[in-house]
N, C-alpha and C. Protein backbone atom coordinates (compact mmCIF):
# COMPACT_ATOMS: atom_id res chain seq x y z
N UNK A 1 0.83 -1.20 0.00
CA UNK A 1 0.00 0.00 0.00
C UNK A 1 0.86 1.26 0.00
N UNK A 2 2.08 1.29 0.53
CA UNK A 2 3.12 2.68 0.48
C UNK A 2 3.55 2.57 -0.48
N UNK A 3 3.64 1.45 -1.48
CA UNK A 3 4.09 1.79 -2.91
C UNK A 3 3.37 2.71 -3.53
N UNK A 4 2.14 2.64 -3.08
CA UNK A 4 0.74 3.20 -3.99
C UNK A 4 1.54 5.33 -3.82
N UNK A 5 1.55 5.28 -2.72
CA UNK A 5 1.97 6.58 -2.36
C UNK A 5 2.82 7.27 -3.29
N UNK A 6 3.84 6.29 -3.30
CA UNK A 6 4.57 6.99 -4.29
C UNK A 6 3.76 6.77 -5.91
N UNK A 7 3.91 5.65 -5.95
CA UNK A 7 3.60 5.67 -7.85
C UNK A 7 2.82 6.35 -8.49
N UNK A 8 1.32 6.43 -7.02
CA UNK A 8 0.68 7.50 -8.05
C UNK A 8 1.20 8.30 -8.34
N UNK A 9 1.70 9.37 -7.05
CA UNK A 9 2.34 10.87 -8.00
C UNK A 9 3.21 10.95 -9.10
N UNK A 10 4.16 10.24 -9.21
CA UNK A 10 5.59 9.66 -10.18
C UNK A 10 4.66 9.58 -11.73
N UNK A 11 3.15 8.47 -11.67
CA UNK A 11 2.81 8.29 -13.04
C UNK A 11 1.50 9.77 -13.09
N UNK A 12 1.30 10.15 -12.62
CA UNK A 12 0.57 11.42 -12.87
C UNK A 12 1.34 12.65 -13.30
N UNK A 13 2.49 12.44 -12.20
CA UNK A 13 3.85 13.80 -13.16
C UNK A 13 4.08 13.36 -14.80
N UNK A 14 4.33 12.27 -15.40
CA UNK A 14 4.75 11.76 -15.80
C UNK A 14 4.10 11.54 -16.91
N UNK A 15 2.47 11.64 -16.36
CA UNK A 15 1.44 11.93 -18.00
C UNK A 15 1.26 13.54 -17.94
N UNK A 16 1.49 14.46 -17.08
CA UNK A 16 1.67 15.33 -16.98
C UNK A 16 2.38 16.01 -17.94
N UNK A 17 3.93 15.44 -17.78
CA UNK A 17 4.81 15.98 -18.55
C UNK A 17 4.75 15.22 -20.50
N UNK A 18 4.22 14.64 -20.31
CA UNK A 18 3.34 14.02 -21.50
C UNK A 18 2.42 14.73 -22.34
N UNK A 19 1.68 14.77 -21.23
CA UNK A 19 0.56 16.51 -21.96
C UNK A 19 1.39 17.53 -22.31
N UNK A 20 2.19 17.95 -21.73
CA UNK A 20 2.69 19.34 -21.83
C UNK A 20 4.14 19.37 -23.21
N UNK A 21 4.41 18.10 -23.31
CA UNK A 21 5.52 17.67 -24.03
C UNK A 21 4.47 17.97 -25.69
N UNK A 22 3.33 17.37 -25.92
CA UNK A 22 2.43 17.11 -26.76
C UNK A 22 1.86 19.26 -27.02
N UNK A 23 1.69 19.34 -26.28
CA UNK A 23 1.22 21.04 -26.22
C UNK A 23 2.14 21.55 -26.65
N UNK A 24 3.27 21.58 -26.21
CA UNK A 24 4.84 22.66 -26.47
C UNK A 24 4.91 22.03 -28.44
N UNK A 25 4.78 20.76 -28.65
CA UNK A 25 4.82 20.01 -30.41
C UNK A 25 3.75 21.13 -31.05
N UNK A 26 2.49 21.31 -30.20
CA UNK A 26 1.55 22.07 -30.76
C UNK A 26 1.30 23.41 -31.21
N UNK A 27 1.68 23.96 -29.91
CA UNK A 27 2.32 25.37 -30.37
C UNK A 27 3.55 25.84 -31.23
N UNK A 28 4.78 24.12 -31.15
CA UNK A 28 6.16 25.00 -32.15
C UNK A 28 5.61 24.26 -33.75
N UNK A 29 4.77 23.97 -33.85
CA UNK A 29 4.38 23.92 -35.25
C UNK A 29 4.83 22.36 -36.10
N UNK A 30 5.01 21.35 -34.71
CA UNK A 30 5.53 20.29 -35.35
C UNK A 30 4.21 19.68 -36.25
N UNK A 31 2.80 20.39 -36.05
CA UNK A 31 2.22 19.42 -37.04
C UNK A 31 0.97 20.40 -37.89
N UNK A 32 1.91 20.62 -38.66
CA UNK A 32 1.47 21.95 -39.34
C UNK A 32 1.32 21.00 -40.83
N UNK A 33 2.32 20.67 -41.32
CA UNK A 33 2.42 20.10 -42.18
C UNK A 33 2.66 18.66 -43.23
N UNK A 34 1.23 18.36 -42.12
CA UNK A 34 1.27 16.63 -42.38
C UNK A 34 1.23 15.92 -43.90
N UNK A 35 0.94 16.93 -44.47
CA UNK A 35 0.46 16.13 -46.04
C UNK A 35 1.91 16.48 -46.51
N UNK A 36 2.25 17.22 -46.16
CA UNK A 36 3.81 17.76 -47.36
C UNK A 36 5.29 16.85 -46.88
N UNK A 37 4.83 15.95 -45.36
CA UNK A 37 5.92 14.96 -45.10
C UNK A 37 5.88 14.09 -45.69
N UNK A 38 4.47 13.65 -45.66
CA UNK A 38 3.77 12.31 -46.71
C UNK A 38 4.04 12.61 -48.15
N UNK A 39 3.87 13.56 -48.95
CA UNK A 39 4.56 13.58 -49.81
C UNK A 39 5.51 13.90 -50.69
N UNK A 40 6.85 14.20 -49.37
CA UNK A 40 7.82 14.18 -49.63
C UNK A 40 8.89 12.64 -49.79
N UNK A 41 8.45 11.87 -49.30
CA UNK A 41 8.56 10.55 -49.84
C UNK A 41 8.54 10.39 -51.12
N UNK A 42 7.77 10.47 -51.85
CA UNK A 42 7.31 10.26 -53.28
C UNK A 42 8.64 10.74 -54.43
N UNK A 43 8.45 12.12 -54.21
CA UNK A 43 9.13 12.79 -54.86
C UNK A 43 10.50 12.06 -55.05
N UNK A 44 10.79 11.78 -56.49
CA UNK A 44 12.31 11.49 -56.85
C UNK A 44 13.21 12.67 -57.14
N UNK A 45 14.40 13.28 -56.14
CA UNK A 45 14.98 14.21 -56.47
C UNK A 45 16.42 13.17 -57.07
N UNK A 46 16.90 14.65 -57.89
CA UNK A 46 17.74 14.07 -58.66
C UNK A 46 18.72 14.47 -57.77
N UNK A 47 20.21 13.21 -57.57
CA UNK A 47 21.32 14.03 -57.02
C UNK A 47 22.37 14.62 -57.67
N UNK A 48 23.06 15.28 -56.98
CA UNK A 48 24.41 16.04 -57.72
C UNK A 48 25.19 15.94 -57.70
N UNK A 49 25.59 14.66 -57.41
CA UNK A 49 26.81 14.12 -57.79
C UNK A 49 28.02 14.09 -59.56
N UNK A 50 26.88 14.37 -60.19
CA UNK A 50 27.51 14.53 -61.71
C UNK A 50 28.27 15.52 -62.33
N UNK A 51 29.06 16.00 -61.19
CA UNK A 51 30.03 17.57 -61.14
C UNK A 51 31.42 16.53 -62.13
């Protein structure tokens, strides 16, 4: 039962810092541009190696 003491707080910080990890992605714009990662795959660029 004193395990309980601790773990809860430890896994509540812990989705905590989870949420806030997910919010900070949200606000710096990590998902702004989901279609243009997806199809940047596709695209065959040519390289430049032929100097």
């Amino acid at each position: 039962m004193t395990n309980l003491v601790f773990l809860i707080p430890i896994a509540l910080g812990m989705g905590a810092l989870g949420l806030l990890a997910f919010f900070w992605a949200m606000r710096s714009g990590q998902y702004d541009d989901m279609d243009g990662a997806a199809n940047r795959i596709l695209i065959d660029e040519e390289e430049a190696d032929d100097e």
